[in-house]
N, C-alpha and C. Protein backbone atom coordinates (compact mmCIF):
# COMPACT_ATOMS: atom_id res chain seq x y z
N UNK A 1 0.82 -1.19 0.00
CA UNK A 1 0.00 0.00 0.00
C UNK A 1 0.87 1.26 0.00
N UNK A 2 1.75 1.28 1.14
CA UNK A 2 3.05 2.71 1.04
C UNK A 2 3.56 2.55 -0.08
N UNK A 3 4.17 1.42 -0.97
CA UNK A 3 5.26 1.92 -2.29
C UNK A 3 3.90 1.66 -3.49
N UNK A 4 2.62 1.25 -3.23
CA UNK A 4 2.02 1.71 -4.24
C UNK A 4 1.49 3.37 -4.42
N UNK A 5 1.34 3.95 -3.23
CA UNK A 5 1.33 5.62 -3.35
C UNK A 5 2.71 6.39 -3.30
N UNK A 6 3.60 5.62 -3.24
CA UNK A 6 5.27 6.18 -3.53
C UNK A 6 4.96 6.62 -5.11
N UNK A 7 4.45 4.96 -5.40
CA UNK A 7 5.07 4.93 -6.98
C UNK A 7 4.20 6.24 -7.76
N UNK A 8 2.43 5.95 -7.12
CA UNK A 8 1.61 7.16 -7.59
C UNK A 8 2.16 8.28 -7.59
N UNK A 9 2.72 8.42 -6.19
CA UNK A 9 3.20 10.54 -6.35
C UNK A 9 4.81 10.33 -6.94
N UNK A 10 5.19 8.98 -7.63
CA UNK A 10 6.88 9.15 -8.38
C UNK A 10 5.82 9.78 -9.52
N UNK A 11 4.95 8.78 -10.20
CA UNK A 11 4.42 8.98 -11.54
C UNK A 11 3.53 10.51 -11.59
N UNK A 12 3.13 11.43 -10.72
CA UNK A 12 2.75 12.09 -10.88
C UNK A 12 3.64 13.37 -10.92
N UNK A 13 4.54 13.16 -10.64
CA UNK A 13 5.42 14.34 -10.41
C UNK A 13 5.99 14.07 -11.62
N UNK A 14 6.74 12.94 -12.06
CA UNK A 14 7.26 12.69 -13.99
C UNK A 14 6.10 13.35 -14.85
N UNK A 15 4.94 12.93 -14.67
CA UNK A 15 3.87 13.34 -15.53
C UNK A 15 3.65 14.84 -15.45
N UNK A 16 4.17 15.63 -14.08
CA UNK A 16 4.19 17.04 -13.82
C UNK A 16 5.17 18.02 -14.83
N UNK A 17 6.50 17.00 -14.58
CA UNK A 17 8.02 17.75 -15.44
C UNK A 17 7.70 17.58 -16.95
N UNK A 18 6.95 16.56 -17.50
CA UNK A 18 7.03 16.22 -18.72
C UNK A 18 6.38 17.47 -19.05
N UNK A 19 4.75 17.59 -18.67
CA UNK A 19 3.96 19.04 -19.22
C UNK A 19 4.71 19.99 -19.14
N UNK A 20 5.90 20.62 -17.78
CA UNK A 20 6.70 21.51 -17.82
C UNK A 20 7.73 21.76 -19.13
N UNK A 21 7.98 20.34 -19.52
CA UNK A 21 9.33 20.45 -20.46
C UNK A 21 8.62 21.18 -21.84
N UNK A 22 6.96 20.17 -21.93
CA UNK A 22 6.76 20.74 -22.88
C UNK A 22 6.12 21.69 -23.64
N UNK A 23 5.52 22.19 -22.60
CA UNK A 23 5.51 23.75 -22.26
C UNK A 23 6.36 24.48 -22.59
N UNK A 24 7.51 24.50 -22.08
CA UNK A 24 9.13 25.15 -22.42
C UNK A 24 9.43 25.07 -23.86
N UNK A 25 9.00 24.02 -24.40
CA UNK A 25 9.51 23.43 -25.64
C UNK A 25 8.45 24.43 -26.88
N UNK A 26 7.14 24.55 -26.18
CA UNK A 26 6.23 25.10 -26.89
C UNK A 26 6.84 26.88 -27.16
N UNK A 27 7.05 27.05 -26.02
CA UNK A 27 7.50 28.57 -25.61
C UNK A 27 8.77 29.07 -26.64
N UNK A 28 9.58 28.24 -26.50
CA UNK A 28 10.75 27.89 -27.03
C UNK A 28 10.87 27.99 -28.86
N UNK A 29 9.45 27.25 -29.25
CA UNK A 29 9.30 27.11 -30.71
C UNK A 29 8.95 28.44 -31.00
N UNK A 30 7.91 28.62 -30.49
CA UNK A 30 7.14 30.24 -31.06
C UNK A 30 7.75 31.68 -30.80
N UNK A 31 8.58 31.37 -29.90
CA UNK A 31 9.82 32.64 -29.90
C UNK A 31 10.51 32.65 -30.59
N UNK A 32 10.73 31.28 -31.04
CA UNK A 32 12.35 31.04 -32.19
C UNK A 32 11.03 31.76 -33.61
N UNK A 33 9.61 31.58 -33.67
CA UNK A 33 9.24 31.98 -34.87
C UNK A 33 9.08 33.28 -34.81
N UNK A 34 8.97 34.27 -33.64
CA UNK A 34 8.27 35.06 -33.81
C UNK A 34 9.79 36.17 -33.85
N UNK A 35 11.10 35.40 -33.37
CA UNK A 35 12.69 36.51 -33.42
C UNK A 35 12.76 35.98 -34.97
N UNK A 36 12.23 35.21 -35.82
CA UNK A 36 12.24 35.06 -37.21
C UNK A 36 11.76 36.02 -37.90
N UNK A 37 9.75 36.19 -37.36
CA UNK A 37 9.63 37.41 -38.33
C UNK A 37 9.99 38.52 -38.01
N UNK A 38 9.97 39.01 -36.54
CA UNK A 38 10.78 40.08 -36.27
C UNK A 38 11.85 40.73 -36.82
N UNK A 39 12.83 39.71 -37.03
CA UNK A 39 14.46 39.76 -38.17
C UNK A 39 13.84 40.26 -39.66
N UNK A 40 12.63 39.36 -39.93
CA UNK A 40 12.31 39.60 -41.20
C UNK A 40 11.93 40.50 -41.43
N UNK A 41 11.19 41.10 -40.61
CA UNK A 41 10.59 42.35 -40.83
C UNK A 41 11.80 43.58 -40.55
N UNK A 42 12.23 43.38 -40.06
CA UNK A 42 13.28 44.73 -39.93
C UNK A 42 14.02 45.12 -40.88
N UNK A 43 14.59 43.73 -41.52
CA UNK A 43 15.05 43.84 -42.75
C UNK A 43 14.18 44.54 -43.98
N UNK A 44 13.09 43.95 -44.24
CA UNK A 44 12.15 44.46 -44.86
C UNK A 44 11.45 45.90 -44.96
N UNK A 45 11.59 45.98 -43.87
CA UNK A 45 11.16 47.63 -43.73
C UNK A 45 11.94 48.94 -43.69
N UNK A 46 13.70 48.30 -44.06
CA UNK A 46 15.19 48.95 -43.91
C UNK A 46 14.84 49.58 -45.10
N UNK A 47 15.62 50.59 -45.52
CA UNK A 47 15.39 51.40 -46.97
C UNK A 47 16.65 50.49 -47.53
N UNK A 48 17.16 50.03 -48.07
CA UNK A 48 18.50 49.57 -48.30
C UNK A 48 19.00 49.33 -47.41
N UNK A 49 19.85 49.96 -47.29
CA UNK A 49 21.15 49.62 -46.14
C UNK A 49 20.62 50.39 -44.66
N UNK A 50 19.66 50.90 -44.99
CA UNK A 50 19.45 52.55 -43.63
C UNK A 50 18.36 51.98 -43.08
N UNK A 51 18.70 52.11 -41.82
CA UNK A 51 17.34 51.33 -40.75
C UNK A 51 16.28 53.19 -40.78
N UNK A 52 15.45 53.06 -40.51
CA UNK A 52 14.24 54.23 -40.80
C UNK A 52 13.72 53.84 -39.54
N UNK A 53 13.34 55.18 -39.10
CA UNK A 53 12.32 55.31 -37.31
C UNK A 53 11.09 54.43 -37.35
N UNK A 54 10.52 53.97 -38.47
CA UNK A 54 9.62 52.70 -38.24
C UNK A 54 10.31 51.15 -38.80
N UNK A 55 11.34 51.35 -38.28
CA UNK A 55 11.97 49.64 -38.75
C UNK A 55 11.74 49.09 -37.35
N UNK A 56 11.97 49.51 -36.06
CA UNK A 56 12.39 48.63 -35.34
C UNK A 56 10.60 48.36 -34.49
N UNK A 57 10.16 49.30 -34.31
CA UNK A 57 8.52 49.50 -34.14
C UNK A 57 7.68 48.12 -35.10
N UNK A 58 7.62 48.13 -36.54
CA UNK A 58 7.52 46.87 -37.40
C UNK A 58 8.14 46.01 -37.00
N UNK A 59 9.37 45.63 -36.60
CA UNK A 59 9.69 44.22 -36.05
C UNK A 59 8.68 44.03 -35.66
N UNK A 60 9.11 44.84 -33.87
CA UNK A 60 8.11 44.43 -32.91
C UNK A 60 6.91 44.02 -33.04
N UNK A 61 6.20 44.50 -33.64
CA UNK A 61 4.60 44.24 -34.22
C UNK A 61 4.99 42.75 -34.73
N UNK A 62 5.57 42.63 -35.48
CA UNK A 62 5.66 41.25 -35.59
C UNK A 62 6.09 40.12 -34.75
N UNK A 63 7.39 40.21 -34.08
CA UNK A 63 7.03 39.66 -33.17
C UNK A 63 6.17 39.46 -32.14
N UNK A 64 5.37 40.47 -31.38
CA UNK A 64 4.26 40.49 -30.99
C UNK A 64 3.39 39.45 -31.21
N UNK A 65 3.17 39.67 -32.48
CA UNK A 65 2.00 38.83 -33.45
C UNK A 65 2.28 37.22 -33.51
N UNK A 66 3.22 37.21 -33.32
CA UNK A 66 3.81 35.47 -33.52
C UNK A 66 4.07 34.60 -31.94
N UNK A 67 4.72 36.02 -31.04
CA UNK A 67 4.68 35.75 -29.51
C UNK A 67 4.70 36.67 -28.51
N UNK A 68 3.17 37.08 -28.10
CA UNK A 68 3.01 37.71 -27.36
C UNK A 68 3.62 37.86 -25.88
N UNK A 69 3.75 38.63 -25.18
CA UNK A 69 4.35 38.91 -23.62
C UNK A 69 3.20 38.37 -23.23
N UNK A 70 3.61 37.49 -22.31
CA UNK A 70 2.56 36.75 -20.73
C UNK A 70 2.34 35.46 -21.75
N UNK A 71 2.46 35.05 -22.83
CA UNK A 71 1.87 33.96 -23.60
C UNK A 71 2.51 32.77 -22.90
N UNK A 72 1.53 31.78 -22.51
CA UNK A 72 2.26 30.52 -22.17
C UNK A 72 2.97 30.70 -20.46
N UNK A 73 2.40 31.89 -19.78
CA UNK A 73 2.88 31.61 -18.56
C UNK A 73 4.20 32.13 -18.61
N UNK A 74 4.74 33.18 -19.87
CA UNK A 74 5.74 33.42 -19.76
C UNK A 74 6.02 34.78 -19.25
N UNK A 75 6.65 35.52 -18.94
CA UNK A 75 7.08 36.82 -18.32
C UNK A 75 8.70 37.02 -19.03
N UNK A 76 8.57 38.37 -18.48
CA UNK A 76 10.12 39.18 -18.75
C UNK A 76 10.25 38.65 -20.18
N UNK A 77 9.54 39.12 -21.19
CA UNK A 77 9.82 38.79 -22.74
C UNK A 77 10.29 40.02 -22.84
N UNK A 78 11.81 40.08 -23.89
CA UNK A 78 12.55 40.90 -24.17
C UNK A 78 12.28 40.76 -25.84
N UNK A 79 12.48 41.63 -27.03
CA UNK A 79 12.87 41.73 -28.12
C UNK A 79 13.73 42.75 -28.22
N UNK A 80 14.53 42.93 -27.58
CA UNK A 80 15.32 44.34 -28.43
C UNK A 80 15.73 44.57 -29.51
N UNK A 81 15.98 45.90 -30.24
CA UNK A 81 16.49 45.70 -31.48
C UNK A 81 17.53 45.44 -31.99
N UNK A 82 17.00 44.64 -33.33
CA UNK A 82 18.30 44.28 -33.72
C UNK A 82 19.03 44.97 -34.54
N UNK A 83 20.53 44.44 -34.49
CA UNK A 83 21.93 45.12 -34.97
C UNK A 83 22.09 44.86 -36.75
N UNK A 84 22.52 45.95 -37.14
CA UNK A 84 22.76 45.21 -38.22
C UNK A 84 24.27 45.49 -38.73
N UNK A 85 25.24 44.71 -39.00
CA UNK A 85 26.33 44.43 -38.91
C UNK A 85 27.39 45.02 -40.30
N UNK A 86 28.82 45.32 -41.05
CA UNK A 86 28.70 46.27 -42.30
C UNK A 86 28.37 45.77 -43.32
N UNK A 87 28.21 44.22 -43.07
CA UNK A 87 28.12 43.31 -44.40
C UNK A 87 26.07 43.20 -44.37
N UNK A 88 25.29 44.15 -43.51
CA UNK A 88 23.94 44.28 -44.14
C UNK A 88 23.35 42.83 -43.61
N UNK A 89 24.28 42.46 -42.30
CA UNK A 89 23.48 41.48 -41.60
C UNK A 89 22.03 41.48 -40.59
N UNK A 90 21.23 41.27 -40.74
CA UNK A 90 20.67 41.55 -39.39
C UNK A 90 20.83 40.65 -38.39
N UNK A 91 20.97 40.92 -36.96
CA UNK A 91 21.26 40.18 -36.06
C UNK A 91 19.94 40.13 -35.00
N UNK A 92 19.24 39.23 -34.60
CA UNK A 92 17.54 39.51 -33.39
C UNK A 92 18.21 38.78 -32.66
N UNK A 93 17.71 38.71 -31.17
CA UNK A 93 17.83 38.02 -29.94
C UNK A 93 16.74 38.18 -29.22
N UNK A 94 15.94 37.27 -28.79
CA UNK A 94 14.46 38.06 -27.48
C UNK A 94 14.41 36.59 -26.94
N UNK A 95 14.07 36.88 -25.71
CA UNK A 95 14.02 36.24 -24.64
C UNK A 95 13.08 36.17 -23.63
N UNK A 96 12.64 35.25 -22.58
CA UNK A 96 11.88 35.34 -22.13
C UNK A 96 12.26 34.30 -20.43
N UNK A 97 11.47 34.48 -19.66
CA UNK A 97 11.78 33.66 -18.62
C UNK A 97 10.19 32.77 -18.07
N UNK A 98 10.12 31.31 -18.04
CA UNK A 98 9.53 30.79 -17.63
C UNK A 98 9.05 30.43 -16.21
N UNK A 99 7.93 30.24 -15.29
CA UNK A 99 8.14 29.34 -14.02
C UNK A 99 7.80 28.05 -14.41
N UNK A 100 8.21 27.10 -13.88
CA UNK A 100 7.93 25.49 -13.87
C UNK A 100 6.68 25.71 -13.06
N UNK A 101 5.53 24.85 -13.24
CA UNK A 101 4.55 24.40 -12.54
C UNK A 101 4.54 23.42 -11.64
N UNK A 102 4.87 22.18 -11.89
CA UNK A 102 5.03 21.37 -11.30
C UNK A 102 6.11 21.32 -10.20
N UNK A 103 7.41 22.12 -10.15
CA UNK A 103 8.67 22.15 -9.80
C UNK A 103 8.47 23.10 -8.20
N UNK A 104 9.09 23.02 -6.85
CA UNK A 104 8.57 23.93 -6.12
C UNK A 104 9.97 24.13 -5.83
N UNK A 105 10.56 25.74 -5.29
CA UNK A 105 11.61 25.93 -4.94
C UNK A 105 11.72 25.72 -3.67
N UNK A 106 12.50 25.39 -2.82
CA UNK A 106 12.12 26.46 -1.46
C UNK A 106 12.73 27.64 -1.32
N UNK A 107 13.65 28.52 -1.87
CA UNK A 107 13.93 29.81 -1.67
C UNK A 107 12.92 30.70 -2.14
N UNK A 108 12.32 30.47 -3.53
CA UNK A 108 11.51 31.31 -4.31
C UNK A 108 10.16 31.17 -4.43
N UNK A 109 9.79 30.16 -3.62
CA UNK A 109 8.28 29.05 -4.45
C UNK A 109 8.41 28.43 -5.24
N UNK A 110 8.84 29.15 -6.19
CA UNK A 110 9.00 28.15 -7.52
C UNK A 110 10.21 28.40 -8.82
N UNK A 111 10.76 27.58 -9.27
CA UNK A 111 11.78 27.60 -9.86
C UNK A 111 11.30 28.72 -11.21
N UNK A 112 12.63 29.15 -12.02
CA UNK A 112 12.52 29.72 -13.18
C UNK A 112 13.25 29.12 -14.04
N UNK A 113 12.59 28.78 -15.16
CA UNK A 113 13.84 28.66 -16.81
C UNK A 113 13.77 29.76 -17.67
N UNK A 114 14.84 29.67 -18.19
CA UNK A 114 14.72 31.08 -19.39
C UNK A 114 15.15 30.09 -20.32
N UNK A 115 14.47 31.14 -21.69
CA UNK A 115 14.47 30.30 -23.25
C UNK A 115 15.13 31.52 -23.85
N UNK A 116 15.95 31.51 -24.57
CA UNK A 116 16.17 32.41 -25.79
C UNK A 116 16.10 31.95 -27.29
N UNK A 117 16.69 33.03 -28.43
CA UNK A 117 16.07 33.00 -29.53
C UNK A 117 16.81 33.43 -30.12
N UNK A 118 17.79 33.14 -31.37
CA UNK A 118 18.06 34.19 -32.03
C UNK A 118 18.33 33.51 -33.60
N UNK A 119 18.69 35.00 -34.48
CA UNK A 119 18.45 34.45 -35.67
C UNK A 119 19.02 35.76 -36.14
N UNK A 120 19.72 35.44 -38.23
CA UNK A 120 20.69 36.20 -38.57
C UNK A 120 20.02 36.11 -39.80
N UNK A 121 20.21 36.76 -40.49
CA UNK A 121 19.51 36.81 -41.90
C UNK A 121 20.96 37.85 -43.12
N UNK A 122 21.07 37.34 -43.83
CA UNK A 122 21.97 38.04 -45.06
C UNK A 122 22.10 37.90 -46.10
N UNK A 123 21.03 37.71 -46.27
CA UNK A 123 20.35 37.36 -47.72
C UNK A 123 19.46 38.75 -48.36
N UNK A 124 19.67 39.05 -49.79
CA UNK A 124 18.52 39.89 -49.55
C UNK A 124 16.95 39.83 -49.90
N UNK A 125 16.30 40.81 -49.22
CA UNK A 125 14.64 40.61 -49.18
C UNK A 125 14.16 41.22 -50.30
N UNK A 126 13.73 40.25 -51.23
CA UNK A 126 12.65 41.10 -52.69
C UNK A 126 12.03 42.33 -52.20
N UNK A 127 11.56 43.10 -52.79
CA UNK A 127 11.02 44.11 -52.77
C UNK A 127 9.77 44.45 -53.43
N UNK A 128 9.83 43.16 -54.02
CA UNK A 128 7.77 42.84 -54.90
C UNK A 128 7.97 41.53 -55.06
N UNK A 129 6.86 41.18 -54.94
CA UNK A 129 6.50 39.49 -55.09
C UNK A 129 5.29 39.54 -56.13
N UNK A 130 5.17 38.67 -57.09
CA UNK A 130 3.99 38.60 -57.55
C UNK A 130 3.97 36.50 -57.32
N UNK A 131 2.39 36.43 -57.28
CA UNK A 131 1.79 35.30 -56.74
C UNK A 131 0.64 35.19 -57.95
N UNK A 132 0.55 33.84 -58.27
CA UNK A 132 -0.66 33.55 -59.26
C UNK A 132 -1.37 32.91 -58.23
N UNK A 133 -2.72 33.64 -58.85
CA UNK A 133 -4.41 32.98 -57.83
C UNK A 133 -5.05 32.32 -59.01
N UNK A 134 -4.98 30.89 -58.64
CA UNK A 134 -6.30 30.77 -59.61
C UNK A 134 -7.48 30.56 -58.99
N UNK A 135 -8.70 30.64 -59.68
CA UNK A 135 -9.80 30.00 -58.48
C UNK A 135 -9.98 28.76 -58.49
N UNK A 136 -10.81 28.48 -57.62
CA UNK A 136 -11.05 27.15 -57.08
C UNK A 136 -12.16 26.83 -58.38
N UNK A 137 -11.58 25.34 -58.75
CA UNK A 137 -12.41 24.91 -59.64
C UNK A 137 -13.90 23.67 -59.52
């Protein structure tokens, strides 16, 4: 009866870290997409080579849009802007800090992970796209 409720609260606490990990993992993906369009967009909205007072504002909006602040239980989400380097690199980094759910501290209550993100782009971005629509037949 005791190591069959051992084993219950072993298996419930594994079953606790797993949702934590993948949680993290979730957090983790959609930041890595959202310091993607962020990058993309900065680039995109550069005149050439010259970053313009609405380049770094457009990131943000995009990242925003892909990963919001507080999303997923997350806090302290950073995007700052990114650098762009002489060879017309852009450089993003944003970050964020998680609590574990399942996990209890005793100094803090509860533990923290942080995820970061980053991404480089040096390629260059078209400046018109055309797309064929056909309709649905």
């Amino acid at each position: 009866m005791i190591l069959s409720a051992l084993g219950m609260s072993l298996l419930l606490a594994m079953g606790g870290g797993a949702l934590d990990l993948s949680r993290l993992y979730l957090i983790k993906t959609r930041m890595q997409q959202g310091c993607d369009a962020g990058v993309l967009a900065y680039r995109k909205s550069m005149q050439g080579t010259n970053v313009v007072p609405t380049t770094y504002p457009t990131a943000l909006a995009y990242f925003n849009a892909n990963f919001s602040p507080g999303r997923y239980g997350s806090f302290n989400t950073q995007f700052p802007q990114p650098s762009v380097d002489a060879n017309v690199v852009v450089h993003g980094t944003a970050s964020t800090s998680v609590r574990w759910r399942s996990c209890r501290s005793s100094a803090s209550g509860r533990s923290i992970s942080s995820a970061n993100a980053t991404r480089s782009y040096n390629y260059p971005i078209p400046t018109s796209c055309s797309y064929l629509i056909r309709p649905d037949r």
